[in-house]
Protein backbone atom coordinates (compact mmCIF):
# COMPACT_ATOMS: atom_id res chain seq x y z
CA UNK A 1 39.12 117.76 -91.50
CA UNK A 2 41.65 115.30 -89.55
CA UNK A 3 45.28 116.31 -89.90
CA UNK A 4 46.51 113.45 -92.49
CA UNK A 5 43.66 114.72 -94.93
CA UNK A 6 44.45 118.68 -93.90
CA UNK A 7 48.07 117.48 -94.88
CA UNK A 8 47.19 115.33 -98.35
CA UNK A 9 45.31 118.17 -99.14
CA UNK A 10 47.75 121.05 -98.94
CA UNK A 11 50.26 118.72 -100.59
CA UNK A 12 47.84 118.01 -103.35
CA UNK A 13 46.84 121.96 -104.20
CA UNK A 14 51.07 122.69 -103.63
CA UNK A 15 51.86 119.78 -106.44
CA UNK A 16 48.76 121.01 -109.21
CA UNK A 17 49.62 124.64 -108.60
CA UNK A 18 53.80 123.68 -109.38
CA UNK A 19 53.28 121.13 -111.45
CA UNK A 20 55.37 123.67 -114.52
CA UNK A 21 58.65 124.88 -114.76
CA UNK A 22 59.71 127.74 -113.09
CA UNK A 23 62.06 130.44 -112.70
CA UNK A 24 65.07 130.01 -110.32
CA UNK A 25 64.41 130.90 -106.85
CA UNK A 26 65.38 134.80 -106.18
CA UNK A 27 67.00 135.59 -102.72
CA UNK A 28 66.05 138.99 -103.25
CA UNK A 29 62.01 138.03 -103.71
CA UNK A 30 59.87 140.06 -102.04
CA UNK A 31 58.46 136.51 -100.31
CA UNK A 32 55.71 136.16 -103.20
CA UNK A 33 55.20 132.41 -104.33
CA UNK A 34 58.36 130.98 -106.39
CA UNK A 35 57.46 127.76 -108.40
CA UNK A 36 60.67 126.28 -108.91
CA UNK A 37 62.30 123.18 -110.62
CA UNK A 38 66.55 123.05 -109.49
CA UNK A 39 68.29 120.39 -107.76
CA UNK A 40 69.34 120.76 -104.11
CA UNK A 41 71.06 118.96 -101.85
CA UNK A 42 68.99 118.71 -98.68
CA UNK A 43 71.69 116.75 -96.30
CA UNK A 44 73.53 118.66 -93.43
CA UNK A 45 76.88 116.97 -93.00
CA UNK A 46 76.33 118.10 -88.95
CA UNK A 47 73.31 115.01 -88.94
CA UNK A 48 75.11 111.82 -88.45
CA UNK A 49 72.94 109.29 -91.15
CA UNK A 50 70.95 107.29 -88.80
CA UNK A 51 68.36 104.17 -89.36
CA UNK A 52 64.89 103.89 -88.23
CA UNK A 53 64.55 102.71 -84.53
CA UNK A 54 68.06 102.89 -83.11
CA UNK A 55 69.93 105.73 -80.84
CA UNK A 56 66.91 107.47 -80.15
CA UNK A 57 65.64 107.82 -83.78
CA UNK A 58 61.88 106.07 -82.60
CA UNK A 59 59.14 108.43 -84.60
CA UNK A 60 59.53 106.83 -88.36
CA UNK A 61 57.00 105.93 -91.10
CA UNK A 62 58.04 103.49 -94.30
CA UNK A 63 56.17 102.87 -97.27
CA UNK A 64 57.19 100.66 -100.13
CA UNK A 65 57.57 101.48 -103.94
CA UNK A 66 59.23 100.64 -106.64
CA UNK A 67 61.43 103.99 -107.27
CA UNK A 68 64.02 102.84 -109.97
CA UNK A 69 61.72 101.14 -112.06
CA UNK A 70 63.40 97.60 -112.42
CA UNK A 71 60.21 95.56 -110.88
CA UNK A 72 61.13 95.46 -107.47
CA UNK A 73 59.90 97.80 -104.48
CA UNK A 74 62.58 99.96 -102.03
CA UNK A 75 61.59 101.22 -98.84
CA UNK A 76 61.59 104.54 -98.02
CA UNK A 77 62.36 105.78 -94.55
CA UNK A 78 61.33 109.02 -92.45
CA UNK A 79 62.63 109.53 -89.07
CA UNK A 80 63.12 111.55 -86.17
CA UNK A 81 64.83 111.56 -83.33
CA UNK A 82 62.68 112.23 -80.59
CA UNK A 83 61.26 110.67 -77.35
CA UNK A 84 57.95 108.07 -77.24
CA UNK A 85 55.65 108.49 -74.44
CA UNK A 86 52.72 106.10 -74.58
CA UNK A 87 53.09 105.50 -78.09
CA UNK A 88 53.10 108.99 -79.13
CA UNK A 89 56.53 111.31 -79.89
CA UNK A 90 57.05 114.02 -77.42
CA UNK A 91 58.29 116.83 -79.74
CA UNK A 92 60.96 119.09 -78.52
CA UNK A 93 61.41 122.70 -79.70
CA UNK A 94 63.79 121.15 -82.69
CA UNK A 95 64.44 118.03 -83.99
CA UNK A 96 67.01 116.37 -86.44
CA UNK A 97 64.51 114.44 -89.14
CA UNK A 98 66.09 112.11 -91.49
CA UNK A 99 64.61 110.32 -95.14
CA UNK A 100 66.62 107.51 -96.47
CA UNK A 101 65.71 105.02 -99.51
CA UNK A 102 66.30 101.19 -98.41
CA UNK A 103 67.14 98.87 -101.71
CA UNK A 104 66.29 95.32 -101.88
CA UNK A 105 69.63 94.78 -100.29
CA UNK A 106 69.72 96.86 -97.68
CA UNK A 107 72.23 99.48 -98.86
CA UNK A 108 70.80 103.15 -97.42
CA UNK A 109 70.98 105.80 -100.10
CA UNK A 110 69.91 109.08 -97.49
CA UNK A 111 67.86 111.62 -98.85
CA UNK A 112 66.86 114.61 -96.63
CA UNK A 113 68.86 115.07 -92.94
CA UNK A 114 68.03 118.17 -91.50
CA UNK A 115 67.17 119.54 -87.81
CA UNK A 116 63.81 121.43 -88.10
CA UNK A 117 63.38 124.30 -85.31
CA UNK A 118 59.93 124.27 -84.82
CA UNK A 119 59.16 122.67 -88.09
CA UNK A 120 57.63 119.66 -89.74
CA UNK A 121 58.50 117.14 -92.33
CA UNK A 122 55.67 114.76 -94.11
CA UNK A 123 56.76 112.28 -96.60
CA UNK A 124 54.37 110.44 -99.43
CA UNK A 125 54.75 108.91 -102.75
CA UNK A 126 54.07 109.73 -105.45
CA UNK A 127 52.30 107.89 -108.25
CA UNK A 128 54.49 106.55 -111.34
CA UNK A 129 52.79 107.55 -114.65
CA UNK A 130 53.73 107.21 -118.24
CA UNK A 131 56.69 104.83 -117.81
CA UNK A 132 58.14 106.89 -115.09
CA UNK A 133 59.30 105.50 -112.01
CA UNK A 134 57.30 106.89 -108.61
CA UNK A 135 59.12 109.46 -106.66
CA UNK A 136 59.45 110.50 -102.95
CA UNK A 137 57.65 113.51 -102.07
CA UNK A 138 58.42 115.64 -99.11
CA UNK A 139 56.78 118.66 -97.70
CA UNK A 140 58.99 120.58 -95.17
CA UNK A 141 56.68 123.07 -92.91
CA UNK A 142 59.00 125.60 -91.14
CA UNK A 143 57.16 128.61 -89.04
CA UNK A 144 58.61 131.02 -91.66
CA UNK A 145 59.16 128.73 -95.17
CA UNK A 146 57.53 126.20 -96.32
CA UNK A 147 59.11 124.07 -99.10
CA UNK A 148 58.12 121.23 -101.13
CA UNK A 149 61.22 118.87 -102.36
CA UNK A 150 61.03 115.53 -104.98
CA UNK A 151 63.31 112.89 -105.04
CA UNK A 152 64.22 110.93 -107.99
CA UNK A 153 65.83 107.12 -107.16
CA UNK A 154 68.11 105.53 -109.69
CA UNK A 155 69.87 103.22 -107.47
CA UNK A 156 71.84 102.86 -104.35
CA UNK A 157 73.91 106.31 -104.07
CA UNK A 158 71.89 107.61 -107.29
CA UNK A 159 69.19 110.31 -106.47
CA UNK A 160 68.02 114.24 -107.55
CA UNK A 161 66.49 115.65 -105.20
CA UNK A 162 64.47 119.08 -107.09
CA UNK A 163 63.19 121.78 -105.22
CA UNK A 164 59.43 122.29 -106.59
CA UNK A 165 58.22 124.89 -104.61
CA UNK A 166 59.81 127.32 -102.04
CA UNK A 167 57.77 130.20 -100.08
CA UNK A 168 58.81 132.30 -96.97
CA UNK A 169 56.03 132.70 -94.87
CA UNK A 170 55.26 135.21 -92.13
CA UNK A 171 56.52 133.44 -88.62
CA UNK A 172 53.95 135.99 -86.32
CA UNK A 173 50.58 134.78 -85.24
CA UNK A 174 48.48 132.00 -84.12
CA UNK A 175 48.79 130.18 -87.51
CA UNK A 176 52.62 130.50 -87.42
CA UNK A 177 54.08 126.68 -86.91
CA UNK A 178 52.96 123.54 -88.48
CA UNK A 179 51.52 121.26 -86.21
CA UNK A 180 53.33 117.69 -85.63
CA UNK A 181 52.53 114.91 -86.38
């Protein structure tokens, strides 16, 4: 199985096996899977927002949806800021990653900006159904959590982002880190 497929797939069985409500996540768990539905705020003030392309920020992928519902599509942004060589991002041991929402005007409403040690970040969208508007949909593979986040886009400067499923994982082995993209 390539690793887009390896990585709709474990998104897929993460969504259909959270797809309820759950309790509130537990610091004090004992690690075992929490299915959770609570807003967070996934931005780290120490991440300067940054745009797709400039000051070193070249690995990105965009898609197009319409997230507020009012007919016309937004683009959603992922990026990192890492190296190219050949046409192909030369991953350090950490990197900042960044997801903004573009409107139809340009205005930026950011997302997600974190710097992952060792980790991952995959961004889809997801389907709108029964009048709702689509959502983003981001999967965040750490070597010991892996977390799966959806984002909610009312407008410029109006999102929820809700934690749908958190689980510490065990950092040790061969099958520790996520692989990159």
């Amino acid at each position: 199985m390539n690793l887009p497929r390896r990585h709709a797939v474990v998104t897929a069985v993460l969504l259909g096996a959270c797809a309820g409500e759950g309790p509130p996540l537990n610091p004090g768990d004992s690690g075992a899977v929490v299915p959770v539905s609570r807003p967070i705020v996934l931005l780290d003030s120490s991440v300067s927002p940054a745009v797709a392309g400039q000051d070193g920020w070249n690995y990105q992928l965009s898609s197009q949806a319409d997230l507020n519902g009012d007919g016309q599509p937004e683009r959603v942004v992922l990026t990192a800021r890492v190296e190219m060589i050949r046409g192909r991002p030369a991953w350090d041991d950490g990197q900042p990653w960044q997801v903004y929402i573009e409107a139809p005007d340009r205005r930026r409403t950011y997302v997600y900006a974190q710097r992952l040690q060792l980790g991952s970040l995959t961004m889809r969208v997801g389907r709108s159904d029964a009048g709702q508007p689509a959502t983003v949909v981001l999967l965040e593979h750490l070597p010991d959590r892996l977390g799966l986040y959806e984002a909610a886009y009312m407008g410029p400067d109006s999102v929820t982002v809700t934690v749908r499923f958190l689980r510490e994982l065990d950092p040790r082995g061969e099958a520790a880190s996520p692989r990159l993209p």
